[in-house]
Protein backbone atom coordinates (compact mmCIF):
# COMPACT_ATOMS: atom_id res chain seq x y z
CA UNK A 1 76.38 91.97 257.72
CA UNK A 2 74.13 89.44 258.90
CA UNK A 3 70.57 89.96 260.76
CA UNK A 4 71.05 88.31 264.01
CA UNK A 5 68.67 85.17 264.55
CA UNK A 6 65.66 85.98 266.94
CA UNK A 7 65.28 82.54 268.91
CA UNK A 8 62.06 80.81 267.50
CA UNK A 9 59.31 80.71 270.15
CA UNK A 10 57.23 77.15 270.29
CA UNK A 11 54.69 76.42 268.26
CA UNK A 12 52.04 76.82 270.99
CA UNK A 13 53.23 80.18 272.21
CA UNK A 14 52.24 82.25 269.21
CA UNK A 15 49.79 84.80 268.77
CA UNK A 16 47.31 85.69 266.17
CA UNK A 17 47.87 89.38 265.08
CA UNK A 18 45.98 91.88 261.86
CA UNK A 19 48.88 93.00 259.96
CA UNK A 20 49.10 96.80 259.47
CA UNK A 21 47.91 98.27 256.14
CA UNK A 22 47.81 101.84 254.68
CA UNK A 23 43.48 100.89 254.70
CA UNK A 24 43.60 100.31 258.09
CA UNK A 25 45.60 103.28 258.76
CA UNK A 26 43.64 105.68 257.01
CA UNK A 27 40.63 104.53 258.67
CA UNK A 28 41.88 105.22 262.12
CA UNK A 29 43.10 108.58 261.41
CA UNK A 30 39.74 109.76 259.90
CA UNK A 31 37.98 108.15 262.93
CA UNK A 32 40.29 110.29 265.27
CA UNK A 33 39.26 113.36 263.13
CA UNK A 34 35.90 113.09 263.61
CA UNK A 35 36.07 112.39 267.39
CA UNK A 36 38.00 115.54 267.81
CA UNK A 37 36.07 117.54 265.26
CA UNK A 38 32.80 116.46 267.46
CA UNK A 39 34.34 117.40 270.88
CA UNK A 40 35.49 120.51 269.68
CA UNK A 41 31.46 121.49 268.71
CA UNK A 42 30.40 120.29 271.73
CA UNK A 43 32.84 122.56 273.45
CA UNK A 44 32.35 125.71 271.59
CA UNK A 45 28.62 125.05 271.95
CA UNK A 46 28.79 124.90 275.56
CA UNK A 47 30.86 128.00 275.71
CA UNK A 48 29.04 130.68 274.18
CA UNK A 49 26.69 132.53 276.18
CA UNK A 50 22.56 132.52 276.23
CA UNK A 51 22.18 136.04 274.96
CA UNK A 52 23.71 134.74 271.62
CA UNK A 53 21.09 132.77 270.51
CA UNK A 54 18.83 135.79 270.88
CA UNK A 55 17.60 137.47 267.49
CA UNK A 56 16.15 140.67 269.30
CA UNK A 57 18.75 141.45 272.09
CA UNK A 58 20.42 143.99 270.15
CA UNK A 59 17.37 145.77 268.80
CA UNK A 60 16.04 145.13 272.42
CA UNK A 61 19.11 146.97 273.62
CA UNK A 62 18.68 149.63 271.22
CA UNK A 63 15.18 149.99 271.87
CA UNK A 64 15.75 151.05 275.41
CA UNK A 65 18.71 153.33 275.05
CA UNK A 66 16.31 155.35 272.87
CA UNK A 67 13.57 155.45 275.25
CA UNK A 68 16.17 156.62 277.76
CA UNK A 69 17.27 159.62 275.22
CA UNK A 70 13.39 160.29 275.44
CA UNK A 71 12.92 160.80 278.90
CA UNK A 72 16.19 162.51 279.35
CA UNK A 73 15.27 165.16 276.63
CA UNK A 74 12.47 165.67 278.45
CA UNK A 75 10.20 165.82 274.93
CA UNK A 76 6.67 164.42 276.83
CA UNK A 77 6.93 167.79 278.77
CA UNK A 78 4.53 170.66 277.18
CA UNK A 79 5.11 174.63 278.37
CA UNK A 80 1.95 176.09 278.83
CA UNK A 81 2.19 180.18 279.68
CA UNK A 82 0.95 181.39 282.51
CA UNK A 83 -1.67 183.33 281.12
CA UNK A 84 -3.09 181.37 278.62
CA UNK A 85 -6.82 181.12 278.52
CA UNK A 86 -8.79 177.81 279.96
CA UNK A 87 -11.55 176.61 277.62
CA UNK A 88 -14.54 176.40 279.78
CA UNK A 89 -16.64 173.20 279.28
CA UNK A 90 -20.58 174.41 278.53
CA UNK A 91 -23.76 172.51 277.61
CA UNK A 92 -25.34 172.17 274.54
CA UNK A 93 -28.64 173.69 274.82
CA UNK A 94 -31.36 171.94 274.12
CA UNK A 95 -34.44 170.20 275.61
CA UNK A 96 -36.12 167.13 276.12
CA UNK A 97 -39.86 166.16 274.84
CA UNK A 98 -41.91 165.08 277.51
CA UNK A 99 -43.99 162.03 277.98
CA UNK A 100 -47.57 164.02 277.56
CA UNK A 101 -46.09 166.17 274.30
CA UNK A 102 -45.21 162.70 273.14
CA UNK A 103 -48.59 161.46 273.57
CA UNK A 104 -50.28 164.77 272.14
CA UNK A 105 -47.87 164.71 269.03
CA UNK A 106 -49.27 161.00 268.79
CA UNK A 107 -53.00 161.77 269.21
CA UNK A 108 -53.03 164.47 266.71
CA UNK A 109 -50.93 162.47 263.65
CA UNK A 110 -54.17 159.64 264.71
CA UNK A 111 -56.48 162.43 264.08
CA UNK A 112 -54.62 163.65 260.66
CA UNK A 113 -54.77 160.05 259.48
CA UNK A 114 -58.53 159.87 260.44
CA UNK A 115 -59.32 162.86 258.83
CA UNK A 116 -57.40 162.32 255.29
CA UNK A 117 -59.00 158.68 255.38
CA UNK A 118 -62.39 159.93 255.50
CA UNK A 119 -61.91 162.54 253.05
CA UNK A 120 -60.50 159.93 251.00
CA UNK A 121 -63.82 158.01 251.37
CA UNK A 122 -65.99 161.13 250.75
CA UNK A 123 -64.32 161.00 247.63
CA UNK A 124 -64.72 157.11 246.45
CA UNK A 125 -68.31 157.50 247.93
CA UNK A 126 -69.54 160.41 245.51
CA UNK A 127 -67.63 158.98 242.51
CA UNK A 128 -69.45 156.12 242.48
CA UNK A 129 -71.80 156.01 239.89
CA UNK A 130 -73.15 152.30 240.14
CA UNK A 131 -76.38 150.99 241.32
CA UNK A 132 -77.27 151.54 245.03
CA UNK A 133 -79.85 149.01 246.97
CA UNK A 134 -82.93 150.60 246.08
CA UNK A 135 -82.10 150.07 242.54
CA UNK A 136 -81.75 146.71 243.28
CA UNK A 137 -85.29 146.30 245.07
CA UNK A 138 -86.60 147.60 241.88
CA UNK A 139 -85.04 145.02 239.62
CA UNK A 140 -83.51 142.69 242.15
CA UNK A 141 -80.98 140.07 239.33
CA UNK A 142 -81.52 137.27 241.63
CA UNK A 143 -85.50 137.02 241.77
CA UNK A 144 -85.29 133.81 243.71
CA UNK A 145 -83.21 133.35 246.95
CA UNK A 146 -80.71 131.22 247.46
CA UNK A 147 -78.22 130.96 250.67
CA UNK A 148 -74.82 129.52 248.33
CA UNK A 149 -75.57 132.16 245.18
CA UNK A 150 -75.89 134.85 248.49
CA UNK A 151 -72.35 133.77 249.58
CA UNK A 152 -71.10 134.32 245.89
CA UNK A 153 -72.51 137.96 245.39
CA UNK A 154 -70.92 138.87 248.83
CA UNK A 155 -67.56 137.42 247.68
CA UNK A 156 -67.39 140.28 244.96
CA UNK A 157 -67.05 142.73 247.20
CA UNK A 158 -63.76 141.04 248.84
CA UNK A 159 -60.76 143.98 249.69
CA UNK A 160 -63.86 146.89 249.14
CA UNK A 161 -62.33 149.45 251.85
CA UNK A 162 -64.35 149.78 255.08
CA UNK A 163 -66.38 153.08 255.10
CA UNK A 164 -68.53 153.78 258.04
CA UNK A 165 -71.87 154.73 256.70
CA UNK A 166 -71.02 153.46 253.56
CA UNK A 167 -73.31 150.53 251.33
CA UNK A 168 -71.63 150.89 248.07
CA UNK A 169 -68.86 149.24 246.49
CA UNK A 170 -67.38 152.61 246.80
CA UNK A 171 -67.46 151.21 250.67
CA UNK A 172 -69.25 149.17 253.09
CA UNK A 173 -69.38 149.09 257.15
CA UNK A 174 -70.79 146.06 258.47
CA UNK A 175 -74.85 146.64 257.43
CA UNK A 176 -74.40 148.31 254.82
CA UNK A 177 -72.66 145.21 252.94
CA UNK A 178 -75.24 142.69 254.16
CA UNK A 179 -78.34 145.40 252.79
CA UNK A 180 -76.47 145.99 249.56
CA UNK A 181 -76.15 141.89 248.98
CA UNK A 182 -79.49 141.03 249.98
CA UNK A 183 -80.70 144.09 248.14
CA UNK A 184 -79.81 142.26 245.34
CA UNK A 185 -82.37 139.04 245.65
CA UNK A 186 -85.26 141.10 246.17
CA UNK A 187 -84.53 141.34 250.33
CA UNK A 188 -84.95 144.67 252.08
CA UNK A 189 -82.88 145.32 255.45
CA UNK A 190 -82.64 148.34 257.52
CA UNK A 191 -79.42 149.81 257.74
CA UNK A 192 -78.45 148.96 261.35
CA UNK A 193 -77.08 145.67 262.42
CA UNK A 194 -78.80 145.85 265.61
CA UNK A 195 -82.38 146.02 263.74
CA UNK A 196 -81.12 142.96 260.62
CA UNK A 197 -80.67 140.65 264.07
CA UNK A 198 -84.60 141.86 265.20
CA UNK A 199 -86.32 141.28 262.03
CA UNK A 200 -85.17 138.31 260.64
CA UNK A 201 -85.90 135.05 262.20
CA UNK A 202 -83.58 133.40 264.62
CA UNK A 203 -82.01 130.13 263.72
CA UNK A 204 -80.14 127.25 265.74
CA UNK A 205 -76.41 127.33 265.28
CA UNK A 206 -76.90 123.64 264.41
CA UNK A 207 -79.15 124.54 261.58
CA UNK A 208 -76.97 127.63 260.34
CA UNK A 209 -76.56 127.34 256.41
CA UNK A 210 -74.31 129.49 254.40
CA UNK A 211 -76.13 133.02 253.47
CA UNK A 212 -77.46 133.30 257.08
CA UNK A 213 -76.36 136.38 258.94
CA UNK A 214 -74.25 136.43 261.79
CA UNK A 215 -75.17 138.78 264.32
CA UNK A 216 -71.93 139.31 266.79
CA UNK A 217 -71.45 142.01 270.24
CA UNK A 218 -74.89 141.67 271.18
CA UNK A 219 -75.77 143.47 267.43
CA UNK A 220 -73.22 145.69 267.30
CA UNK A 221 -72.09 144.01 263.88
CA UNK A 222 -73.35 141.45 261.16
CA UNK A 223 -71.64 139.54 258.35
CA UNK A 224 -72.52 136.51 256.30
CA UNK A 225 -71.88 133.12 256.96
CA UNK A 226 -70.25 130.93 254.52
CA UNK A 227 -70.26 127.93 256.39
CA UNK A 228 -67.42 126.10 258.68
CA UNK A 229 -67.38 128.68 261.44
CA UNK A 230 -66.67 131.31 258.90
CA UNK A 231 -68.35 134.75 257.47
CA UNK A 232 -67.94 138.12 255.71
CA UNK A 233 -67.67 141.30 256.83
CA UNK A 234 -66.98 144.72 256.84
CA UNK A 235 -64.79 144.97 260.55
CA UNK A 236 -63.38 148.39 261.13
CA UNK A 237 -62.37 151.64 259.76
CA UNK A 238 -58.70 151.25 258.42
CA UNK A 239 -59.84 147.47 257.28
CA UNK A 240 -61.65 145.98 253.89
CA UNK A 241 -64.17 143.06 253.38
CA UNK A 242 -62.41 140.00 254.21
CA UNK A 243 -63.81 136.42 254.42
CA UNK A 244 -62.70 135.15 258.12
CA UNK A 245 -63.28 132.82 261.25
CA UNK A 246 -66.32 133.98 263.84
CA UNK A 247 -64.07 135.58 265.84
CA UNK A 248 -66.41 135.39 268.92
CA UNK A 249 -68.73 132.95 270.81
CA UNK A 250 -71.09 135.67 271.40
CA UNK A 251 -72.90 135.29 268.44
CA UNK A 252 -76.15 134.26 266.78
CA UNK A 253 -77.76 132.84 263.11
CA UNK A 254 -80.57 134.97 261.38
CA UNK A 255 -82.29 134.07 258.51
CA UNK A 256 -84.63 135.77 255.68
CA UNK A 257 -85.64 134.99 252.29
CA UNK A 258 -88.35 132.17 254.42
């Protein structure tokens, strides 16, 4: 049998065409796959509802079915008998310290700390056993006197405990000191502050030197200057022999020993 003749088209007429291979094929099925496989996600996607992307809604759902069994079992509800006894709310009873007991219980714990610091300078007073200022005025160790060697005898007795009444190392108040240290270069002064600024002979502050005394409060205390706006004392009960600024305008310069 023989394969009719198709007529042969012109030479102009023809067409440029891929021939079909089991490549190309392949290709073009796989492509289809994944078009379809794609459209399908998209689809499914699209059709499941927004509660199932949710990670709680179940225990959510849960949750509130059991707090519905709560309330329906009625368990916040508490059955109290009729006749059951009411605590009855009472006050403590106690009472408050007033401003005046305040002040009293103040006043007397000042006086008990006066009283046991006195004692406890009635004690260092008649244990000490050392030379007083007369002893000195009998054998005075610095025969000649000298303002700067003044200063240095008075800066032994720095941190010695204030002790009214008191000119001994065992304790000084303000005169007392000054007596005890002048005592010791042949110098007699009365014990009294007011009566050291009398006697001695008033100086300039200009012409202060160190070894001068400082009379302060109109006499009402004395120290020694050491130069630079500064001198030693005895203050104040509860305070020692310190070295410190003139700590007021109202002051004057005496000198002895001329």
């Amino acid at each position: 049998m023989t394969r009719a003749m198709e007529p042969r088209r012109p030479a102009g007429d023809l067409k440029k065409t891929t021939p079909v291979t089991a490549k190309s094929t392949r290709k073009g099925v796989a492509k289809n796959v994944a078009v379809m496989t794609l459209a399908t996600g998209l689809v499914a996607t699209l059709a499941l509802p927004a509660y199932a992307f949710s990670t709680t809604t179940t225990a959510n759902a849960e949750s509130d079915a059991a707090a519905a069994e709560f309330r329906e079992s009625n368990s916040q509800n508490v059955i109290v008998p009729a006749d059951a006894a009411a605590n009855v709310a009472t006050r403590d009873n106690f009472t408050a310290t007033t401003p005046e007991e305040l002040a009293a219980a103040r006043a007397a714990e000042q006086a008990r700390q006066i009283a046991a610091q006195r004692e406890q300078q009635r004690t260092q007073l008649a244990s000490y056993s050392g030379p007083g200022a007369s002893d000195f005025l009998a054998n005075p160790p610095y025969p000649s006197f000298d303002g700067n060697q003044v200063v240095n005898v008075a800066r032994q007795y720095l941190g010695v405990p204030y002790v009214y009444g008191g000119a001994t190392p065992a304790g000084f108040d303000c005169s007392g000191l000054t007596m005890y240290v002048y005592a010791q270069f042949g110098i007699s002064l009365p014990h009294s502050s007011a009566r050291q600024g009398a006697n001695g002979t008033k100086i300039a502050p200009a012409d202060a030197l160190p070894g001068d005394l400082v009379i302060t409060d109109g006499g009402g205390h004395v120290g020694i200057y050491t130069g630079n706006g500064n001198f030693i004392d005895a203050p104040m009960p509860g305070r020692v022999v310190n070295e410190r600024p003139i700590y007021t305008s109202n002051h004057y310069f005496v000198r002895y020993g001329i």
